[in-house]
C-alpha atoms as a PDB file:
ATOM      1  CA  UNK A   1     122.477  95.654  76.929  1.00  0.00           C
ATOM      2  CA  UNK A   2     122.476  99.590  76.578  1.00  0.00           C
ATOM      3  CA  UNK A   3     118.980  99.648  75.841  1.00  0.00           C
ATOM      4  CA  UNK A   4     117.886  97.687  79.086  1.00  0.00           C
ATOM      5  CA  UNK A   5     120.719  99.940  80.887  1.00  0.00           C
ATOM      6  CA  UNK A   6     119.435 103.137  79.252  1.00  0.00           C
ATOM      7  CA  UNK A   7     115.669 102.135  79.887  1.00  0.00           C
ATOM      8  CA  UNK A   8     115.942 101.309  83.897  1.00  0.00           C
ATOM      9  CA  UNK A   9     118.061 105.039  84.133  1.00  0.00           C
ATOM     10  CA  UNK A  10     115.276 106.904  82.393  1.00  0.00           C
ATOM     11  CA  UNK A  11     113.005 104.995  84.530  1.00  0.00           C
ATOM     12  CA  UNK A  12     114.931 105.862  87.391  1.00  0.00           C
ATOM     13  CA  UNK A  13     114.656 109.366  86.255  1.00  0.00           C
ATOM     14  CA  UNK A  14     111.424 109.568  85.589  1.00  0.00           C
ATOM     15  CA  UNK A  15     110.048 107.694  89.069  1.00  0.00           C
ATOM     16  CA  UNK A  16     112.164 109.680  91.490  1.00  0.00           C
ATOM     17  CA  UNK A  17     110.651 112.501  91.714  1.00  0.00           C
ATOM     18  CA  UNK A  18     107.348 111.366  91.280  1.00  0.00           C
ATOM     19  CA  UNK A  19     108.419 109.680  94.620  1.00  0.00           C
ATOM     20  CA  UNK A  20     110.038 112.298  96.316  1.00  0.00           C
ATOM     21  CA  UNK A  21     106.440 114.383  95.556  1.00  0.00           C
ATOM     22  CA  UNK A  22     104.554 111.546  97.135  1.00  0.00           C
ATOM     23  CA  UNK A  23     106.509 111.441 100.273  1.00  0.00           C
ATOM     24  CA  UNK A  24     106.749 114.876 100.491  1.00  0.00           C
ATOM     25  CA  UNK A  25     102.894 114.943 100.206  1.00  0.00           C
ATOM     26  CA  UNK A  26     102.320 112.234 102.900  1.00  0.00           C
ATOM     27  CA  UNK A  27     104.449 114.075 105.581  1.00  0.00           C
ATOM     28  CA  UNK A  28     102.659 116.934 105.183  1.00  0.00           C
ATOM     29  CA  UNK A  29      99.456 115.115 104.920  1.00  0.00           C
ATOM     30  CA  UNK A  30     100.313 113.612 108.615  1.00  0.00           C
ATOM     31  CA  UNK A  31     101.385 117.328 109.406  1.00  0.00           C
ATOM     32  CA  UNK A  32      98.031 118.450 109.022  1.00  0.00           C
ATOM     33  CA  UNK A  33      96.413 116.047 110.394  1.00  0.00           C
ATOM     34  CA  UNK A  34      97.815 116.548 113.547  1.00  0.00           C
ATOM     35  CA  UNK A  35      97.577 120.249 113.215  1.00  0.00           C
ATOM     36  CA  UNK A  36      93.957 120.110 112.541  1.00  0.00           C
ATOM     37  CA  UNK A  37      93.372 117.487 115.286  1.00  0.00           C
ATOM     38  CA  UNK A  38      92.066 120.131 117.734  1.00  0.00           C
ATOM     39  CA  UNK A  39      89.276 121.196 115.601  1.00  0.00           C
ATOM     40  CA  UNK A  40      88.806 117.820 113.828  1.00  0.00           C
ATOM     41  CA  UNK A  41      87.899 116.406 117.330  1.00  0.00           C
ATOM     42  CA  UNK A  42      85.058 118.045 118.053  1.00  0.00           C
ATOM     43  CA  UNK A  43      83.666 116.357 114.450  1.00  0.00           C
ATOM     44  CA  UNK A  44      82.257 112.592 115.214  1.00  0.00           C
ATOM     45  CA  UNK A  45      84.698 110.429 112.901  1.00  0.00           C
ATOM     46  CA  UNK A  46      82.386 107.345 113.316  1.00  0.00           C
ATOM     47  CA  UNK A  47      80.722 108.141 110.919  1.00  0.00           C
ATOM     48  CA  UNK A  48      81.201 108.041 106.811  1.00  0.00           C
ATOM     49  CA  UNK A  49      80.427 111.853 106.405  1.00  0.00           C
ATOM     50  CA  UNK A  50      82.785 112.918 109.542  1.00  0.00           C
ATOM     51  CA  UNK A  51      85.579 110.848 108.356  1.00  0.00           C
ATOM     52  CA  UNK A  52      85.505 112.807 104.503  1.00  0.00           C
ATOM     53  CA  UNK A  53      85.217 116.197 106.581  1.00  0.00           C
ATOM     54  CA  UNK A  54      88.832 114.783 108.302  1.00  0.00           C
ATOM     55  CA  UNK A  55      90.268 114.346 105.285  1.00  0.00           C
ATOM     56  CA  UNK A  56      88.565 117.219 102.844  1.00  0.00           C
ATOM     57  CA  UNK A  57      89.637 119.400 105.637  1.00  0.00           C
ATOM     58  CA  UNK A  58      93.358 118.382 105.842  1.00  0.00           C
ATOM     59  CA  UNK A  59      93.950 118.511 101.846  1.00  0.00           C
ATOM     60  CA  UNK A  60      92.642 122.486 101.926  1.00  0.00           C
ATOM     61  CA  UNK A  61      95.172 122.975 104.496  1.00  0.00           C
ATOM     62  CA  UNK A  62      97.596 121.368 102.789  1.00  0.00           C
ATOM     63  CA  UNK A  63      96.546 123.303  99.817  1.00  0.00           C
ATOM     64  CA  UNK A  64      96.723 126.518 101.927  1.00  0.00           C
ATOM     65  CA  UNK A  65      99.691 125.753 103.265  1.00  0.00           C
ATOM     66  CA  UNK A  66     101.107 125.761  99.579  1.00  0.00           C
ATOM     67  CA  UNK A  67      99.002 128.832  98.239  1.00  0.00           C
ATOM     68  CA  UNK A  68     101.003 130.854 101.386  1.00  0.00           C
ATOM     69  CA  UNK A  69     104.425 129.502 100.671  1.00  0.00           C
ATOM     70  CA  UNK A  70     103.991 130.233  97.056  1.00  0.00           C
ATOM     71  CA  UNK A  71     102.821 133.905  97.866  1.00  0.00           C
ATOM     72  CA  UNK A  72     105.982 134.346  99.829  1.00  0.00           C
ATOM     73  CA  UNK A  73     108.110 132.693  97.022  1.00  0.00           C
ATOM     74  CA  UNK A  74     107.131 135.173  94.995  1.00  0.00           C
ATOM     75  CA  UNK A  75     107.761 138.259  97.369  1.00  0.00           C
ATOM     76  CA  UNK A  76     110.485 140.596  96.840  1.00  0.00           C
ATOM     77  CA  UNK A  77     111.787 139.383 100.297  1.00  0.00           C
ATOM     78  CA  UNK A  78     113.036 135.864  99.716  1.00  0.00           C
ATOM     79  CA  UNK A  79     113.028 136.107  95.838  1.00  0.00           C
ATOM     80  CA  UNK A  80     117.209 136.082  95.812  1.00  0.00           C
ATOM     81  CA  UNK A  81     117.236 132.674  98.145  1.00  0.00           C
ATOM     82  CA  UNK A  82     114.353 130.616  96.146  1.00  0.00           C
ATOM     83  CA  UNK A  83     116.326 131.950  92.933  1.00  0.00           C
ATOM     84  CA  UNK A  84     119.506 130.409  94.415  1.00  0.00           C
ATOM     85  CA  UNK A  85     117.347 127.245  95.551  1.00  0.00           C
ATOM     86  CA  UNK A  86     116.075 127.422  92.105  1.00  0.00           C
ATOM     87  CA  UNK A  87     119.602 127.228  90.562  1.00  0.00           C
ATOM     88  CA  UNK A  88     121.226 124.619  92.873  1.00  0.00           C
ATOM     89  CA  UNK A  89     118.142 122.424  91.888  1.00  0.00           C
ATOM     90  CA  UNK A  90     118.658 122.133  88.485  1.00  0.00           C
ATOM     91  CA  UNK A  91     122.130 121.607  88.626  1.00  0.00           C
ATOM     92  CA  UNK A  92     121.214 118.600  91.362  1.00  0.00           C
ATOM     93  CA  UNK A  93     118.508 117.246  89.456  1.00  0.00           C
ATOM     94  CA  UNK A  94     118.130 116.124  86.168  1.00  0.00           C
ATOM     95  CA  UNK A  95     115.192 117.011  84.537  1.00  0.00           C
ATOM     96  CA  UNK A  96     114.175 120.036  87.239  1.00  0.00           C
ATOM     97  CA  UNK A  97     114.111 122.712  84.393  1.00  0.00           C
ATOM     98  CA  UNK A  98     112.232 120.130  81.930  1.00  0.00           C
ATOM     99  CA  UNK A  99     109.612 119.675  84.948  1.00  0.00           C
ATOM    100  CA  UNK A 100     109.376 123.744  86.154  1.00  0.00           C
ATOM    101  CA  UNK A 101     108.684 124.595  82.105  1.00  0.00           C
ATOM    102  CA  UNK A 102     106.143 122.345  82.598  1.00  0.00           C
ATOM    103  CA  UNK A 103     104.606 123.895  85.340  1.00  0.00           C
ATOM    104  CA  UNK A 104     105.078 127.131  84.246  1.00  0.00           C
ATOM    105  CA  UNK A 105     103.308 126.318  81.063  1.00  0.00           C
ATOM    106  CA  UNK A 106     100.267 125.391  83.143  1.00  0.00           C
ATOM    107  CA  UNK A 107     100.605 128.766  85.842  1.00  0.00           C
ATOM    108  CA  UNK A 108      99.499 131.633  82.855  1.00  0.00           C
ATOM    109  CA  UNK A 109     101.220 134.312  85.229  1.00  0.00           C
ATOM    110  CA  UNK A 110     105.062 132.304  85.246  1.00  0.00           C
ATOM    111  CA  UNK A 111     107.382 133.119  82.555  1.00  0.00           C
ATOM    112  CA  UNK A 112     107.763 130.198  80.425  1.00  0.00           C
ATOM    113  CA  UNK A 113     111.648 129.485  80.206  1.00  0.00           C
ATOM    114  CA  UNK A 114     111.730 127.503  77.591  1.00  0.00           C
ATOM    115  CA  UNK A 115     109.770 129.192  74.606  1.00  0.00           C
ATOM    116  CA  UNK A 116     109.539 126.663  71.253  1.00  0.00           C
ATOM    117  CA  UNK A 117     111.024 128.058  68.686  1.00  0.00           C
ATOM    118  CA  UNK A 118     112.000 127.142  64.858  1.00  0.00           C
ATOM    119  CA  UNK A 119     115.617 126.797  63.838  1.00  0.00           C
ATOM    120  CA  UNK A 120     116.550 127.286  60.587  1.00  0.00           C
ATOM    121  CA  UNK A 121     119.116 124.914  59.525  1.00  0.00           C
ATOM    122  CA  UNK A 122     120.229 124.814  55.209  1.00  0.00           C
ATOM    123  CA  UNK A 123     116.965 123.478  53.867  1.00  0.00           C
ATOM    124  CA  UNK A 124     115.134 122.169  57.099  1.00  0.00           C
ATOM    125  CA  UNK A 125     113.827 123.526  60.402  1.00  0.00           C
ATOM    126  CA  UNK A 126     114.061 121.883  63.784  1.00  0.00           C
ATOM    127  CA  UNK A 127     112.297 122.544  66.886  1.00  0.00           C
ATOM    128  CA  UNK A 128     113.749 123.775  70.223  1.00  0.00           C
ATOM    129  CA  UNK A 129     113.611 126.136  72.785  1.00  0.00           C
ATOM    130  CA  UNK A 130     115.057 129.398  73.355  1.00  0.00           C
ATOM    131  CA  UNK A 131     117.019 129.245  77.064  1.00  0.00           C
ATOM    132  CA  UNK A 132     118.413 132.614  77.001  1.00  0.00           C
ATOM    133  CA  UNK A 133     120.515 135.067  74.441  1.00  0.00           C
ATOM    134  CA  UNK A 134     124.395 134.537  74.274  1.00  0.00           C
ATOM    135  CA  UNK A 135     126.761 136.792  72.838  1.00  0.00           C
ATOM    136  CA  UNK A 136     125.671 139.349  70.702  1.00  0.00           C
ATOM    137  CA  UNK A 137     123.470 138.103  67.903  1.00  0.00           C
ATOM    138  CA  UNK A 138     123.386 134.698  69.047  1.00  0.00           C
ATOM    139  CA  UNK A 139     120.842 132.495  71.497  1.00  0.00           C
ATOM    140  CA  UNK A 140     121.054 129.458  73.618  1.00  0.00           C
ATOM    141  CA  UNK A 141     118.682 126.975  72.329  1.00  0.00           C
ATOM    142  CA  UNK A 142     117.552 123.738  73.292  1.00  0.00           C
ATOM    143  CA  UNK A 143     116.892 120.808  70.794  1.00  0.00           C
ATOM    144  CA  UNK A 144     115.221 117.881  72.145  1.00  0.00           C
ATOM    145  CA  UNK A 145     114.889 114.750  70.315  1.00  0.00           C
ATOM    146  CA  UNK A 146     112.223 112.964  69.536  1.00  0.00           C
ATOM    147  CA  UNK A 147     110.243 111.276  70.914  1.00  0.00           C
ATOM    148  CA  UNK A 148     112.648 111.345  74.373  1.00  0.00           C
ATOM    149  CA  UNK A 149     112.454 115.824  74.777  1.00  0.00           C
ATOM    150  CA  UNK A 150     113.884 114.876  77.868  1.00  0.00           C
ATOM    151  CA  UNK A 151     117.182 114.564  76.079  1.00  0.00           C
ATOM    152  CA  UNK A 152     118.668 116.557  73.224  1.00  0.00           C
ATOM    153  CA  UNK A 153     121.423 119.005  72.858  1.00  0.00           C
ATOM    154  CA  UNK A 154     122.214 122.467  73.174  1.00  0.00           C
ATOM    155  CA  UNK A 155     122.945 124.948  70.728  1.00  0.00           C
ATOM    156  CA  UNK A 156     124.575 128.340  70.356  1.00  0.00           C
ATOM    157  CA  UNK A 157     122.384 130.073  67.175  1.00  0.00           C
ATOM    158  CA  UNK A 158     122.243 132.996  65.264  1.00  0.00           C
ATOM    159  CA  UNK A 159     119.352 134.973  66.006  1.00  0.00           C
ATOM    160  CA  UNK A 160     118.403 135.328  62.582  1.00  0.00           C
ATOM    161  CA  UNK A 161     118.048 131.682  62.270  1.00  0.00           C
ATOM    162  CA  UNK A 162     115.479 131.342  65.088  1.00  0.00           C
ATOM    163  CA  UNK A 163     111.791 131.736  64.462  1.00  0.00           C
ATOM    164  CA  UNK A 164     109.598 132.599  67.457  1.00  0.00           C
ATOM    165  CA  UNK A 165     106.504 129.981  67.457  1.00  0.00           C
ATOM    166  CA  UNK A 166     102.955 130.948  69.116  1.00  0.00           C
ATOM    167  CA  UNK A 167     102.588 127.660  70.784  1.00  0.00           C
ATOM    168  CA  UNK A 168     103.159 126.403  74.234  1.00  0.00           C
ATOM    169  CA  UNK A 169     105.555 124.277  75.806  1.00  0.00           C
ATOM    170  CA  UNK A 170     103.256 121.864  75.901  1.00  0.00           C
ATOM    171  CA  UNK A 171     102.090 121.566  72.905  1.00  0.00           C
ATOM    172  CA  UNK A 172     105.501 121.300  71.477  1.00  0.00           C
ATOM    173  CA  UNK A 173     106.419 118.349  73.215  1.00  0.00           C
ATOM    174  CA  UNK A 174     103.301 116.598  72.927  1.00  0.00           C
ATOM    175  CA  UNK A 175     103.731 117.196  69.050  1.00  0.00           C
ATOM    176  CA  UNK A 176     107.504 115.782  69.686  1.00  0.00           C
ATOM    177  CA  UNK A 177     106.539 112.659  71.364  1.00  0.00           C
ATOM    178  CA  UNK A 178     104.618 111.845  68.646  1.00  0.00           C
ATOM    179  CA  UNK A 179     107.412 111.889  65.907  1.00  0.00           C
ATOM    180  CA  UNK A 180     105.770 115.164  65.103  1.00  0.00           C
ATOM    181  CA  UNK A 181     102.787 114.327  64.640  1.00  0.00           C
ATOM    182  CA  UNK A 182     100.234 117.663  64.803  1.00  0.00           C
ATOM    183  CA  UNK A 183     103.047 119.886  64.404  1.00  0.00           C
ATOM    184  CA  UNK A 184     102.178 121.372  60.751  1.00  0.00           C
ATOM    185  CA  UNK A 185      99.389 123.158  62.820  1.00  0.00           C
ATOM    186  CA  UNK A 186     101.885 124.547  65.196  1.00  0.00           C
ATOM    187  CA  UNK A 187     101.336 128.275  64.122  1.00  0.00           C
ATOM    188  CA  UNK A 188     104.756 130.639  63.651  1.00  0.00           C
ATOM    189  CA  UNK A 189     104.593 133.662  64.800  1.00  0.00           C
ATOM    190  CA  UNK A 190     105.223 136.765  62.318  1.00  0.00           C
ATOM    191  CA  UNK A 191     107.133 139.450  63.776  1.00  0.00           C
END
C-alpha cells in the first residue's frame, strides 16, 4: 500500500508543474493571439501558409515576451523582489530548486546552485551537491538517492571531506538514475 501511495504522490509531483507550465503557456498563447490580431488580419488565414504565419508569429512573441521579462529579471532593479519570489517558491513547491538547477545547468551564464560534489565518508564516497557553506569549515550538502535524486537528505560536512567534481548537474543525475551507471568517468577536479 505505501508503494501505490508513494507512487501516485511522486506522480502528483512530478505532473503538476508540468501542468501548471502548460496552462500557463496556453493563456499566454491566447494572449498573443489577440495581441497580434491587428497585424495578423491583414494576413489571409484561408490558406495553409497564412494559418502557420498566425501561429509562427504568436510563439516569437511569446518567446519575446519571455526574452524581455527575463532581461528585466535579471536587472539590478527588481533583482531583490524575483529573489524573494525565488525564495517563497521553493519553500511552496517541492521540487522548485531540483527544477531551477536544472535550468540553470542548461543557461551557461546562471550559477549552478547545486554543484556535484564527492563526499568522503570512512572508506567510500557518495555523491551530492554543495548548497551553500555553514559554519566555519563545514558545507551544506545535498545527497540524493538513487535512482529517485528527487529525494535524499541533507548534510552538514566538513569541508575537507568534500571533493569538488568537474561535471554538471546533469550529468550527475543522469549517472544517478542509472544506479550509477557512467559515473567512473565523472572526472574530479584537482585543486
Amino acid at each position: 500500500m505505501n508503494f501505490i501511495k508513494s507512487t501516485v504522490l511522486g506522480g502528483i509531483l512530478f505532473l503538476v508543474p508540468l501542468i501548471v507550465l502548460v496552462a500557463v503557456l496556453g493563456k499566454a498563447y491566447e494572449v498573443m493571439l489577440r495581441v497580434a490580431g491587428p497585424v495578423l488580419d491583414m494576413i489571409p488565414a484561408v490558406s495553409v501558409l497564412g494559418v502557420a504565419l498566425i501561429n509562427i508569429v504568436t510563439i516569437l512573441l511569446i518567446i519575446l515576451v519571455c526574452f524581455v521579462a527575463g532581461l528585466v529579471a535579471k536587472g539590478r532593479l527588481f533583482k531583490g523582489f524575483v529573489d524573494r519570489i525565488d525564495d517563497k517558491l521553493t519553500i511552496l513547491l517541492p521540487g522548485y530548486a531540483y527544477l531551477k538547477s536544472f535550468t540553470a545547468a542548461v543557461d551557461k551564464d546562471s550559477k549552478n546552485p547545486l554543484q556535484p560534489v564527492l563526499v568522503r565518508q570512512d572508506d567510500m564516497s557518495l555523491f551530492g551537491f554543495y548548497v551553500e557553506p555553514a559554519n566555519t569549515g563545514h558545507s551544506v550538502v545535498y545527497m540524493p538517492s538513487a535512482p529517485d535524486t528527487t529525494s535524499g537528505s541533507v548534510a552538514i560536512v566538513e569541508d575537507s571531506r568534500i571533493t569538488p567534481l568537474d561535471a554538471n548537474f546533469i550529468d550527475t543525475i543522469s549517472s544517478l538514475r542509472r544506479f550509477g551507471l557512467g559515473s567512473g568517468k565523472i572526472p574530479i577536479r584537482v585543486d
